[in-house]
Protein backbone atom coordinates (compact mmCIF):
# COMPACT_ATOMS: atom_id res chain seq x y z
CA UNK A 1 80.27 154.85 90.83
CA UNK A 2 80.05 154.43 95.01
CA UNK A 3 82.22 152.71 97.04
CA UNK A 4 80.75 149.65 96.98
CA UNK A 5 80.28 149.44 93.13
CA UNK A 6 83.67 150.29 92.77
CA UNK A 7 85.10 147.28 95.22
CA UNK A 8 82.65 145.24 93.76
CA UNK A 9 84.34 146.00 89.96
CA UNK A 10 87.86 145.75 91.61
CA UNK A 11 86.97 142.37 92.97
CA UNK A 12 85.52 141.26 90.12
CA UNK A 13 88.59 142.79 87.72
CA UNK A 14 90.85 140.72 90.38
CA UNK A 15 89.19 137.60 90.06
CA UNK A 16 89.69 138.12 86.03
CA UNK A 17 92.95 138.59 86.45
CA UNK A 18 94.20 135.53 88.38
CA UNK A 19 91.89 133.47 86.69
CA UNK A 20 93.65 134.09 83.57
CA UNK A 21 97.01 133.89 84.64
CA UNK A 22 96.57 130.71 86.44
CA UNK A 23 95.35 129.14 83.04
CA UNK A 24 98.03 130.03 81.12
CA UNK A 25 100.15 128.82 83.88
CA UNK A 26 98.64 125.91 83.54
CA UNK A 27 98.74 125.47 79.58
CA UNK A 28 102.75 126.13 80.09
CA UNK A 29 102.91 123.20 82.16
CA UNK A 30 100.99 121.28 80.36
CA UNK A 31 102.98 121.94 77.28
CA UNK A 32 105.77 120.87 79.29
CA UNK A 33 104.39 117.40 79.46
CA UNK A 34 106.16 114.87 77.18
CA UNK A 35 105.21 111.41 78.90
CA UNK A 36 102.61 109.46 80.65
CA UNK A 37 102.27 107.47 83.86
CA UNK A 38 100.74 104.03 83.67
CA UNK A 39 97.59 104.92 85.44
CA UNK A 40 97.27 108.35 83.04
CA UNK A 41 97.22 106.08 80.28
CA UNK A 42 95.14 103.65 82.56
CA UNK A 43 92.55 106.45 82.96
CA UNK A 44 91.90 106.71 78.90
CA UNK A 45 91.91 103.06 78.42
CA UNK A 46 89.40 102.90 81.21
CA UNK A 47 87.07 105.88 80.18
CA UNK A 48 86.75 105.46 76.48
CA UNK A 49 87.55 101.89 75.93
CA UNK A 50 84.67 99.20 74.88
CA UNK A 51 87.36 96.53 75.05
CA UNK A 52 88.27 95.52 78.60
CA UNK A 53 91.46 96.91 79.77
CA UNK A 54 92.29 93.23 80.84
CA UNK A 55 91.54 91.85 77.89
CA UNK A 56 92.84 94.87 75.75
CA UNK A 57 96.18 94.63 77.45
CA UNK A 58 96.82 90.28 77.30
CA UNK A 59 98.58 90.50 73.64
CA UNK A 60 99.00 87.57 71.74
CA UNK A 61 102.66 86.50 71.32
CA UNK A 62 104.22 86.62 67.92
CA UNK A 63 101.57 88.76 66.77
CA UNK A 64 101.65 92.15 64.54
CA UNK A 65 99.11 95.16 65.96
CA UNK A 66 98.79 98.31 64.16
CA UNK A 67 98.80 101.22 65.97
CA UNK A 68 95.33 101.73 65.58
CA UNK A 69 95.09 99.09 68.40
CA UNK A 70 96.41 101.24 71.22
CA UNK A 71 95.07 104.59 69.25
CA UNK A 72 91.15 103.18 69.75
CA UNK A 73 92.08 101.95 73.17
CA UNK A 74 92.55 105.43 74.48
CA UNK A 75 89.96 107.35 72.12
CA UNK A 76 86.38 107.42 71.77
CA UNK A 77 85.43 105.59 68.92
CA UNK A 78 82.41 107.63 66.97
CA UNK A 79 79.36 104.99 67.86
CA UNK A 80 80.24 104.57 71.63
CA UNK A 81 80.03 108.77 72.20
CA UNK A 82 78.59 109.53 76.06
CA UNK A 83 78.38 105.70 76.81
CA UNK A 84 78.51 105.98 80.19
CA UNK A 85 78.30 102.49 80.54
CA UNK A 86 81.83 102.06 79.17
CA UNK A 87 83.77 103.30 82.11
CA UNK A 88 81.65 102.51 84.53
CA UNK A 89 81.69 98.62 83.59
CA UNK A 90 85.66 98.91 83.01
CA UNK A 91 86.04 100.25 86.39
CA UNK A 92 84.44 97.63 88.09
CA UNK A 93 87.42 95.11 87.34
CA UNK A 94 89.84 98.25 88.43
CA UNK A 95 89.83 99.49 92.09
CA UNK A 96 88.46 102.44 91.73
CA UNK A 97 84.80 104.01 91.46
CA UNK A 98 83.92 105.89 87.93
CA UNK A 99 83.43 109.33 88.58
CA UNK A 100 86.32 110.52 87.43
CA UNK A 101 86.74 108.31 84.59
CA UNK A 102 82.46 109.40 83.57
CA UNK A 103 84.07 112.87 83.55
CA UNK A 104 87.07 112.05 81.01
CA UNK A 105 84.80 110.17 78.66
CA UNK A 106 82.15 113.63 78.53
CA UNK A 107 85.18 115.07 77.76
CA UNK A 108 86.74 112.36 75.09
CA UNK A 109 83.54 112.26 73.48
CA UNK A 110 83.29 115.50 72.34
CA UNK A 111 86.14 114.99 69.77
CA UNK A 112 85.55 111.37 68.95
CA UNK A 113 89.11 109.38 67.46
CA UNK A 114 91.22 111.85 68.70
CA UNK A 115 93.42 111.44 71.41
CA UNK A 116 95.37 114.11 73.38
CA UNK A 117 96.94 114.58 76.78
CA UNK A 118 95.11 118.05 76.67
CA UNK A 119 91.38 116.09 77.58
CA UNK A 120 92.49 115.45 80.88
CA UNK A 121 94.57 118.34 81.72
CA UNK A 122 91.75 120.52 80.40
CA UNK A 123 89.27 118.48 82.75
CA UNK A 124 91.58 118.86 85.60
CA UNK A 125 91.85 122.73 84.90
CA UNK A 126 88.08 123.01 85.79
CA UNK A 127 88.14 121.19 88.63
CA UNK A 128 91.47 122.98 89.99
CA UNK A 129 89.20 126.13 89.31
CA UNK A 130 86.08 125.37 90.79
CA UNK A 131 88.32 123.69 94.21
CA UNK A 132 89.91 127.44 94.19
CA UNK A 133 86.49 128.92 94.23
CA UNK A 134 85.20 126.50 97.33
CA UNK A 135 88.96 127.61 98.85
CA UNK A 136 87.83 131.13 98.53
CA UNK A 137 84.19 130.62 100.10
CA UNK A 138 85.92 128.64 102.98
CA UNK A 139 88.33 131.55 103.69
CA UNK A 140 85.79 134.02 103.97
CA UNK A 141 84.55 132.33 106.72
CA UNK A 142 87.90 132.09 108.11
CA UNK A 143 89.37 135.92 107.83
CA UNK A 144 86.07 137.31 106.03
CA UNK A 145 85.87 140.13 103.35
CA UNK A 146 87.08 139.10 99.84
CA UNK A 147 90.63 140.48 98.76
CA UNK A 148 92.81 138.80 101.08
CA UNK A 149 90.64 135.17 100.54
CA UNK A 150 90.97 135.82 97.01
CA UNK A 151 94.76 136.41 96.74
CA UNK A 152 95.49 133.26 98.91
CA UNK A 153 93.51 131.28 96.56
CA UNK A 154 95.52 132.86 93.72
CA UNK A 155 99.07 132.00 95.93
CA UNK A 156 97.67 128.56 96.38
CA UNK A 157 96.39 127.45 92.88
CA UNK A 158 100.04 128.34 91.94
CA UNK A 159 102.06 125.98 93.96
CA UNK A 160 103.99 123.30 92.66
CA UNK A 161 101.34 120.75 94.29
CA UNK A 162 98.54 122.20 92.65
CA UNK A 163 100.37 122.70 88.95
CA UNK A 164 101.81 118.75 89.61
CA UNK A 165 98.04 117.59 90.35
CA UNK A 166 97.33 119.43 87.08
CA UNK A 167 99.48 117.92 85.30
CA UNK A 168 98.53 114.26 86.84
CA UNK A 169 95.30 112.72 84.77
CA UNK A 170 93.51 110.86 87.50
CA UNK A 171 91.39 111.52 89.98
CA UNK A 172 93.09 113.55 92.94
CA UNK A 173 92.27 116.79 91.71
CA UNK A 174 88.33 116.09 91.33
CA UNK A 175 88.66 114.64 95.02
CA UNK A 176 90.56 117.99 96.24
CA UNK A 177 87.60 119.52 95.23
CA UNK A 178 84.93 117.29 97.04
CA UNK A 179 87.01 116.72 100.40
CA UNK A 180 87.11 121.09 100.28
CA UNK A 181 83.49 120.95 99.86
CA UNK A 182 82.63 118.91 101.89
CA UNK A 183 85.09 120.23 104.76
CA UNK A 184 83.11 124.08 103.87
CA UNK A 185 79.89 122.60 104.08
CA UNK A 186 80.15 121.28 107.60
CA UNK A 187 81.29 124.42 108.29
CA UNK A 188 78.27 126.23 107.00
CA UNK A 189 76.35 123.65 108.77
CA UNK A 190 77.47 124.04 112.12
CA UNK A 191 77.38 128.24 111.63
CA UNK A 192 73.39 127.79 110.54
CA UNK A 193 72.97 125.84 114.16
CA UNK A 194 74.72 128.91 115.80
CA UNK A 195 72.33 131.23 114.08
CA UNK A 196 69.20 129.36 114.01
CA UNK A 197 67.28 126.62 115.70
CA UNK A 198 68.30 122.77 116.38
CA UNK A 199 67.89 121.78 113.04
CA UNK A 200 69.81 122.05 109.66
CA UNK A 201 67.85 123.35 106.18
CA UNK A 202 66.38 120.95 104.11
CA UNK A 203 68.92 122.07 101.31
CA UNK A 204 72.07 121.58 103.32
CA UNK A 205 70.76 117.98 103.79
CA UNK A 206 70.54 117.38 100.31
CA UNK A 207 73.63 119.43 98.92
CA UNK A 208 75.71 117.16 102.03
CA UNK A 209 74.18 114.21 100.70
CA UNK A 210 75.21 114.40 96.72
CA UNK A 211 78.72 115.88 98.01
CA UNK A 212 78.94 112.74 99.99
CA UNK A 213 77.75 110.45 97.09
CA UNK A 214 79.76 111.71 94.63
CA UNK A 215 82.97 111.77 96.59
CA UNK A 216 82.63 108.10 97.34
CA UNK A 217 82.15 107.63 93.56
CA UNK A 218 85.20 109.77 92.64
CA UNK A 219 87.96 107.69 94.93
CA UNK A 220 87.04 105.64 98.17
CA UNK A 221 90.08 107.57 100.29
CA UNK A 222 87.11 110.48 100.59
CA UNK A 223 85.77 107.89 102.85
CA UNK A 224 88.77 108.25 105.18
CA UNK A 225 88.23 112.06 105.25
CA UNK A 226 84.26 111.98 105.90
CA UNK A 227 85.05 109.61 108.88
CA UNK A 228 87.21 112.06 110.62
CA UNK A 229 85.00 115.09 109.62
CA UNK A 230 81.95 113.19 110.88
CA UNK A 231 83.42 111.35 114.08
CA UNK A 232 84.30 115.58 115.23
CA UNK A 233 80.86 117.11 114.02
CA UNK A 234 78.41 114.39 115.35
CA UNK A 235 81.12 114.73 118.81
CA UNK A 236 80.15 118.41 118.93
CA UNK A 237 76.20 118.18 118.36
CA UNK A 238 76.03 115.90 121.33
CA UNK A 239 78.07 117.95 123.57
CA UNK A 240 75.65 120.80 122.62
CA UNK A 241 72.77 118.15 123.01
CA UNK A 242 71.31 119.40 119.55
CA UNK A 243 69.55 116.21 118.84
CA UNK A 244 67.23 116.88 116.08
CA UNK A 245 70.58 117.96 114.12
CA UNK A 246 72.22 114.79 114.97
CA UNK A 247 69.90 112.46 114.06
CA UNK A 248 69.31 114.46 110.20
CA UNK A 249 72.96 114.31 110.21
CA UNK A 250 73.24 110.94 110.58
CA UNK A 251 70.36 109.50 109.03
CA UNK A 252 71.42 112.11 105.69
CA UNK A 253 75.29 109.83 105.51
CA UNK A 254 73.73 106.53 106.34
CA UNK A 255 71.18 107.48 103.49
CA UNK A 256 73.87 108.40 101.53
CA UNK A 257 75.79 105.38 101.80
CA UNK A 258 73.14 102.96 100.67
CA UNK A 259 72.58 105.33 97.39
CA UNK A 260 76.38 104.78 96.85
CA UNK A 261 76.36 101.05 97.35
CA UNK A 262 73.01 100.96 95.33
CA UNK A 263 74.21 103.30 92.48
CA UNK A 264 77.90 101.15 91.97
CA UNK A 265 77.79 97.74 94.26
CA UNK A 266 81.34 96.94 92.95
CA UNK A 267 82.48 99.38 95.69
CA UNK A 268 81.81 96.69 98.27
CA UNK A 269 83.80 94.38 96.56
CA UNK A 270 86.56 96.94 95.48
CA UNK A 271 86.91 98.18 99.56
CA UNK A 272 86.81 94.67 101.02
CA UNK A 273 88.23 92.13 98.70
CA UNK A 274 90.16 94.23 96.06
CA UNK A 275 93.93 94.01 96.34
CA UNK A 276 94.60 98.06 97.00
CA UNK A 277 91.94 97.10 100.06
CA UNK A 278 93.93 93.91 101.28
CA UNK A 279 97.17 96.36 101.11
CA UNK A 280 95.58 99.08 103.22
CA UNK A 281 94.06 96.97 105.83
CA UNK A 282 97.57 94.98 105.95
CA UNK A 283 99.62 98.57 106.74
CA UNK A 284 97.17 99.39 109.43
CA UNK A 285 98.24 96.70 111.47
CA UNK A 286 101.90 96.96 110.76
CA UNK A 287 103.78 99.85 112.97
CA UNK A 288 107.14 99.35 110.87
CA UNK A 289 108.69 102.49 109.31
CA UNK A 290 105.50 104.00 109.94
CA UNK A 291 106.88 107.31 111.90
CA UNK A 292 109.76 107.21 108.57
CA UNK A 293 106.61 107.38 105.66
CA UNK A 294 105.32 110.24 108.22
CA UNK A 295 107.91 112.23 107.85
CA UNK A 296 108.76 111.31 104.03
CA UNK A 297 105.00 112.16 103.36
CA UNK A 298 105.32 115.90 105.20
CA UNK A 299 108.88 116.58 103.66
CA UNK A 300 106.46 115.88 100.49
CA UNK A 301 103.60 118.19 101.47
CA UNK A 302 105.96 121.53 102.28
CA UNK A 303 108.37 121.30 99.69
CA UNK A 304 104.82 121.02 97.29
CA UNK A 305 103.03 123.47 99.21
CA UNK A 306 105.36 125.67 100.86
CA UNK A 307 109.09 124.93 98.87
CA UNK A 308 110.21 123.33 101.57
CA UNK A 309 109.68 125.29 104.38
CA UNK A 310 106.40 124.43 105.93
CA UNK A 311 107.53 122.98 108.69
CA UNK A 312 109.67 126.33 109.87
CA UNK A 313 106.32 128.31 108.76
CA UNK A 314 104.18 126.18 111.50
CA UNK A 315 106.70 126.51 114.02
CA UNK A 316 107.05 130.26 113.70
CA UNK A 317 103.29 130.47 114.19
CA UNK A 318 103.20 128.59 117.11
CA UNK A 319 105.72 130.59 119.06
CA UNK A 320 103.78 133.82 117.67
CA UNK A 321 100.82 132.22 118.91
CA UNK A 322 102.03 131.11 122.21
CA UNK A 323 103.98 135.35 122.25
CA UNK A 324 100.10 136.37 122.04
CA UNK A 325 98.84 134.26 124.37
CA UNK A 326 101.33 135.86 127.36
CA UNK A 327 100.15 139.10 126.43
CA UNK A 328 96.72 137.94 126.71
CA UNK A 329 95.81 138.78 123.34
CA UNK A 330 95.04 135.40 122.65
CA UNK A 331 92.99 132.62 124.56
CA UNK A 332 93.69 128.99 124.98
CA UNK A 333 90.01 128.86 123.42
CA UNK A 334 91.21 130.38 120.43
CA UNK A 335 93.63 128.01 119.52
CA UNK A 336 92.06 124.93 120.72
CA UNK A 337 89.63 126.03 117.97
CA UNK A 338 92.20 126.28 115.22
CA UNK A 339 93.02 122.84 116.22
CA UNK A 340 89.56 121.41 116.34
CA UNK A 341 89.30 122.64 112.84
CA UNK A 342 92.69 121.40 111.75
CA UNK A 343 92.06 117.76 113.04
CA UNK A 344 90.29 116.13 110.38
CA UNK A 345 92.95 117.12 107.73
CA UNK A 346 95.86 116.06 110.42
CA UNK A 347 94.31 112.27 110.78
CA UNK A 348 93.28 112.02 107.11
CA UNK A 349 96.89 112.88 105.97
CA UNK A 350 97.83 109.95 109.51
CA UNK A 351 95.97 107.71 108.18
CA UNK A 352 96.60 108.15 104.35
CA UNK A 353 100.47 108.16 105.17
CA UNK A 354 99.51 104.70 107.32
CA UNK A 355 97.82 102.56 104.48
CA UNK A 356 98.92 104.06 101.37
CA UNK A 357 100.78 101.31 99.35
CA UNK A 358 103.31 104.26 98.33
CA UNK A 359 104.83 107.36 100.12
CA UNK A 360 104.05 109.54 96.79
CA UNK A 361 102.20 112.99 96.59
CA UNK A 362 99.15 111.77 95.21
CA UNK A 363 97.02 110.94 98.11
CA UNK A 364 97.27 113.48 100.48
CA UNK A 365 97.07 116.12 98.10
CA UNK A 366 92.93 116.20 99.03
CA UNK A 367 93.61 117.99 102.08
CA UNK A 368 95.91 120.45 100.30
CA UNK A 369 93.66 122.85 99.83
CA UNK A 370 92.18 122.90 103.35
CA UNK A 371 95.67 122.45 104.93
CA UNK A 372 97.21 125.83 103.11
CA UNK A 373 93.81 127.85 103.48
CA UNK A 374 94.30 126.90 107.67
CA UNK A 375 97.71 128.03 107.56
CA UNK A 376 97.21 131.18 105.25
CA UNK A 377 94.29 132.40 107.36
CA UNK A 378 96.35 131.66 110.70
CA UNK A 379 99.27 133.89 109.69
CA UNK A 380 96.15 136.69 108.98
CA UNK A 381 94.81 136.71 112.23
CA UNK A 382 97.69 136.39 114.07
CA UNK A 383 99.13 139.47 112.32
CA UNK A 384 95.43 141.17 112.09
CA UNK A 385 95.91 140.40 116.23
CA UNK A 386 99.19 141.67 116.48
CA UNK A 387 98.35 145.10 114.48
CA UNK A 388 94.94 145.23 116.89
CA UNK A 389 95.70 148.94 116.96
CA UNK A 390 96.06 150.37 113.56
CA UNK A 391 92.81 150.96 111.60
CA UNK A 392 91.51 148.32 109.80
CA UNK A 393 92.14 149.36 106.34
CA UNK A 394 96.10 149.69 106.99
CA UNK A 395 95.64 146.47 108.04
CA UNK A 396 94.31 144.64 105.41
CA UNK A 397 96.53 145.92 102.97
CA UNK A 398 99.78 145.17 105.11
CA UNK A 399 98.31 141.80 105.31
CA UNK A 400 97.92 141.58 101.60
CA UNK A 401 101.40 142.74 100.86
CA UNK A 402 102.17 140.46 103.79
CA UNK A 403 100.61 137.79 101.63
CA UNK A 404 101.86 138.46 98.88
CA UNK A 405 105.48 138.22 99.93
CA UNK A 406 105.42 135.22 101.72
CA UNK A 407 103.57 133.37 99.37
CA UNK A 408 105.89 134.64 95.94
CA UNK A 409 109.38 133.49 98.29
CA UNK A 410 107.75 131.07 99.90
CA UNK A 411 104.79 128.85 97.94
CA UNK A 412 104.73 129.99 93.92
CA UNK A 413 106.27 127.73 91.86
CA UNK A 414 108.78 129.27 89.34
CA UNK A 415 107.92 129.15 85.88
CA UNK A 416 111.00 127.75 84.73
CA UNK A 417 110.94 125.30 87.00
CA UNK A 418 110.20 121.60 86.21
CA UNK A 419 107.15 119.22 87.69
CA UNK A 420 107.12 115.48 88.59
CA UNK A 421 104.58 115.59 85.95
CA UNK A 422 105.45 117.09 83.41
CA UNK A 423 107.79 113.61 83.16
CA UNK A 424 110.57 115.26 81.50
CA UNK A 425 112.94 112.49 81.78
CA UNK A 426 110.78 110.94 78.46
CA UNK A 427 112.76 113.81 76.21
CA UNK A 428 115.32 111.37 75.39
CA UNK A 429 113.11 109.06 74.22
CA UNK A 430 110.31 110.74 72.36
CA UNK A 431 113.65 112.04 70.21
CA UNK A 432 114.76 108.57 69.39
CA UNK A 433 111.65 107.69 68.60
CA UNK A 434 111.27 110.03 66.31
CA UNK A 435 114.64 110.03 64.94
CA UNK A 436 114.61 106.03 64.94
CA UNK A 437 110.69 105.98 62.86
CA UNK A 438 112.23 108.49 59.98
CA UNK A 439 113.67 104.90 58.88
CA UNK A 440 111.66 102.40 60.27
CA UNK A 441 108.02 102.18 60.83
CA UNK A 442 107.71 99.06 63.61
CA UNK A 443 109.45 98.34 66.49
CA UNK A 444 109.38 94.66 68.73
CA UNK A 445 107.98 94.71 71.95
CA UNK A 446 109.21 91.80 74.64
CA UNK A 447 107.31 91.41 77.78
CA UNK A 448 107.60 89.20 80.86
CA UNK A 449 104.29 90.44 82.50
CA UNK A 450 101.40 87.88 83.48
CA UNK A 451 99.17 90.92 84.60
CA UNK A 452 99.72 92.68 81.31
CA UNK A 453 99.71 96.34 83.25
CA UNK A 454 103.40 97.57 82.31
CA UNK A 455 103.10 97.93 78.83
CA UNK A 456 100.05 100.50 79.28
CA UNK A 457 102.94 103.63 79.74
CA UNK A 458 103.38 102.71 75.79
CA UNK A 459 100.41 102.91 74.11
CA UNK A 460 101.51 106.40 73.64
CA UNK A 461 104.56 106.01 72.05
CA UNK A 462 103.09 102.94 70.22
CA UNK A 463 100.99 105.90 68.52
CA UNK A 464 104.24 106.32 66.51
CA UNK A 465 104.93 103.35 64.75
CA UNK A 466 102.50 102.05 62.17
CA UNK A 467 102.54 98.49 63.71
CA UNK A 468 103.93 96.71 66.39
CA UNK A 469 105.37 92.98 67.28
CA UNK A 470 104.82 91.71 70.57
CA UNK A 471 106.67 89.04 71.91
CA UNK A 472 105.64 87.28 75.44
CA UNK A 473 109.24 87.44 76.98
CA UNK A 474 107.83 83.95 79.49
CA UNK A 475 107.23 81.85 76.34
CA UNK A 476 109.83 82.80 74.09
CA UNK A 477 108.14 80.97 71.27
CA UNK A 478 109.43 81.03 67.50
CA UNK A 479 108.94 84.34 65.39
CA UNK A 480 106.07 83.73 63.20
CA UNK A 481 107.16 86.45 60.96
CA UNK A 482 110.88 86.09 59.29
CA UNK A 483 110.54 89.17 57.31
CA UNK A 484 111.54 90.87 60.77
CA UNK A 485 114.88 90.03 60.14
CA UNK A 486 115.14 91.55 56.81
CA UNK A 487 115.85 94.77 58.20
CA UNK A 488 119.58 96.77 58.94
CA UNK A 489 118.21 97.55 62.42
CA UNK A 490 115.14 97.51 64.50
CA UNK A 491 114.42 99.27 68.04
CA UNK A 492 113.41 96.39 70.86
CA UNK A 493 111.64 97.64 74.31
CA UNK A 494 112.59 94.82 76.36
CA UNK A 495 110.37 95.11 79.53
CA UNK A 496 111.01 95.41 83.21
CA UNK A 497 111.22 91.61 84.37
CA UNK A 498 112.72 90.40 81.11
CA UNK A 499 115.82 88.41 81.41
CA UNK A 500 117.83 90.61 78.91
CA UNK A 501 120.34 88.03 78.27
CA UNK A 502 117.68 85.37 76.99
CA UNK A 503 116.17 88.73 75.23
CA UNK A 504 119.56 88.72 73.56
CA UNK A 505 120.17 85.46 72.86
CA UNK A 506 116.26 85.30 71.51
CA UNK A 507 116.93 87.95 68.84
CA UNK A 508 120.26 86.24 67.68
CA UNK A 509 119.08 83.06 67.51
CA UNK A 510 115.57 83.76 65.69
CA UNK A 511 116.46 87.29 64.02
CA UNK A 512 120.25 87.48 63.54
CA UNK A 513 120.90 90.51 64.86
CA UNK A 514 124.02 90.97 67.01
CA UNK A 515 124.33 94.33 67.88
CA UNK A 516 122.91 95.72 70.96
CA UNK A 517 122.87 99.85 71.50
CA UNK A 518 120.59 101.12 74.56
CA UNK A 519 118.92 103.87 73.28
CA UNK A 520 116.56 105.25 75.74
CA UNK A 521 114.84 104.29 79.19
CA UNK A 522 111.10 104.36 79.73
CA UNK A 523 109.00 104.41 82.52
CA UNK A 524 108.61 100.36 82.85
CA UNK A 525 110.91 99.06 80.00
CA UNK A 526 114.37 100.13 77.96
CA UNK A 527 114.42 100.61 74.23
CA UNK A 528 117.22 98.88 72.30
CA UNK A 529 118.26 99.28 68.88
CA UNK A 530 119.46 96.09 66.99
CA UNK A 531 121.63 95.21 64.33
């Protein structure tokens, strides 16, 4: 075996390797994961669905549902397998475009009346993957070679912001991937203009316009991101005058903006009319507590990407930078470079931080990927400038011990640590549950919300019982069924919003039941047990 066939087995051994462990870091978290967001439940109900999440969701009051109900709203049932049709007409009363939700439902219908939090984490594995692998082609053309690009990849897919966006069933991770690929495809872009005439290849054209389609289709913030990206590269072509290359470029987006709009027109109304739309246009002209989200939003991004310290990591590098540049073994050019390519990332995470309706991980974690792999490949060549004497081989594996070191105290997340997502704070209450349905096999539900959205985080744990009551908490209407009372004790989830002394009043009055024990605290209401 030569040289070459031997790095070329070493690489491939490597790639194994991490591969493998980052899975089964990935199947501990998930096993870690005892409860659901809203919006994860949201994203089954919206995938695999036939009923309308609206109409799905607006209960009647005083009525009895099995838990069949909220079983077949998150599963697929067996005649509506690879319906495509079912998330993508769901989504158009949502906020959101469908890609993502298209993806769950290929998924979902592969194991038709089955539902497990392991379909979306398993979907999110691949696309965690595949964004590692675009990572990895980006950071060749960073630091080149293939070790050292590979490694970071392997530090990055295990920080606590990429297990949490594992863990998170919704679109972010799918959009990590697509803002990455598209950032690496300008990139490849502009090098094939360095290296060839004034004109891109016909393939880069199309590959930039189905990244570009399918990123608006996956969450509209990728729109944010391509603006940036394409105000900077369409800037450079004209300063270099490379016309031909400017008007492909722009004729490719526009192009692929009218196949967007043509393939899903609810995006028009979604962007302009829909409520997230009339939230983010009403931040942008509002300057209070902006500079306070900033900084809330970064304290966010380094303790995710970087345990806290990313802000002392990008000051060291600047005055190592600046060090260099005295001893003229770095140019101004060189780091107005790093910049250029750092902008686009800098104003999407601005801007994202400026209209986002919350300060929460979730929508800056697109640039995550592009944001570490800048860093990471700026401490390698300021270290492969500061070693510019010893032979290149000593150097790279310094660096990768460097690496290696900084990223294990610095990035990895420790295995016995907890995630946001993982929603551990449910523990209590999946063990009363349990405990409370070796007795009783229904439980009331009370709710006081018109838009029907908060009971969603249940349907889960409505998966438990064999039926449920529902109660509309604004009403307050006579129980239909007295048998309810014929019970020693019952467990009540009276809802965020509820007035919980009417609640109690309500059950004495109609039910006789006196006795009031708080038994466990859910994401949008509190479970009570009654006798």
């Amino acid at each position: 075996m030569n040289r070459k066939s031997y790095k070329t087995f070493f690489l491939c051994l490597l790639t194994i390797c991490y591969t493998l462990i980052l899975c089964v870091v990935y199947i501990h978290f998930g096993h870690t994961k005892i409860g659901y967001d809203g919006d994860e439940v949201f994203s089954y109900m919206s995938s695999n669905s036939e009923v309308n999440y609206k109409e799905l969701t607006a209960l009647q009051d005083n009525s009895w549902y099995p838990s069949e109900y909220f079983h077949d709203a998150l599963s697929v049932k067996e005649g509506y397998r690879f319906h495509y049709e079912i998330p993508v007409r769901n989504q158009a009363t949502d906020v959101h475009p469908p890609f993502y939700y298209i993806l769950l439902h290929t998924i979902c219908s592969i194991f038709p009346g089955q539902f497990s939090m392991w379909y979306g984490i398993a979907l999110n594995i691949i696309l965690t993957l595949l964004s590692l692998f675009v990572l990895f082609l980006l950071l060749r053309l960073f630091i080149g070679g293939s070790f050292l690009p590979l490694t970071i990849c392997f530090i990055f897919g295990m920080t606590y912001g990429v297990i949490n966006n594992v863990l998170f069933i919704r679109m972010y991770v799918l959009l990590m991937l697509l803002v990455t690929l598209q950032y690496y495809l300008h990139l490849r872009m502009f090098l094939t203009l360095k290296l060839t005439s004034d004109k891109f290849k016909f393939e880069q054209l199309i590959l930039l316009a189905l990244v570009t389609i399918l990123g608006t289709l996956s969450q509209y913030y990728f729109l944010i991101f391509l603006f940036w990206l394409a105000a900077f590269f369409c800037l450079i072509l004209f300063i270099q005058k490379k016309w031909t290359a400017l008007f492909q470029y722009v004729l490719t987006i526009l192009i692929s903006g009218i196949c967007s709009v043509i393939m899903y027109p609810t995006m028009i109304k979604h962007i302009f009319s829909g409520y997230r739309g009339e939230e983010a246009a009403h931040k942008l002209v509002s300057i209070q507590g902006t500079f306070g989200d900033i900084r809330e939003m970064f304290s966010i991004m380094s303790r995710q990407l970087a345990n806290r310290h990313l802000g002392q990591i990008l000051v060291i590098m600047l005055f190592w930078a600046l060090l260099l540049l005295l001893l003229k073994k770095l140019t101004v050019k060189n780091i107005a470079y790093t910049l250029i390519l750092s902008l686009p990332a800098i104003l999407y995470f601005l801007t994202v931080t400026k209209i986002s309706p919350y300060v929460i991980d979730r929508y800056i974690t697109p640039v995550y990927g592009i944001i570490f792999g800048l860093t990471a490949a700026g401490v390698v060549m300021l270290t492969k400038i500061t070693l510019s004497n010893v032979r290149t081989v000593s150097i790279n594996y310094f660096i990768a011990a460097l690496i290696l070191c900084i990223g294990a105290f610095f990035s990895i997340h420790h295995m016995t640590g907890n995630v946001e997502q993982s929603r551990y704070w449910f523990s209590d209450r999946n063990q009363a549950i349990k405990e409370y349905t070796s007795e009783n096999n229904f439980c009331i539900y009370i709710s006081a919300d018109e838009y029907h959205w908060k009971i969603w985080s249940e349907f889960p744990s409505f998966l438990e019982y064999e039926k449920i009551y529902y109660i509309d908490g604004l009403l307050w209407n006579s129980v239909s069924d007295k048998t309810i009372s014929d019970y020693n004790k019952i467990l009540v989830y009276i809802e965020d919003g509820v007035d919980i002394e009417k609640a109690k009043s309500y059950i004495q009055r109609k039910l006789g039941y006196r006795t009031w024990e708080l038994l466990f605290e859910s994401a949008y209401a509190e479970g009570y047990i009654v006798s």
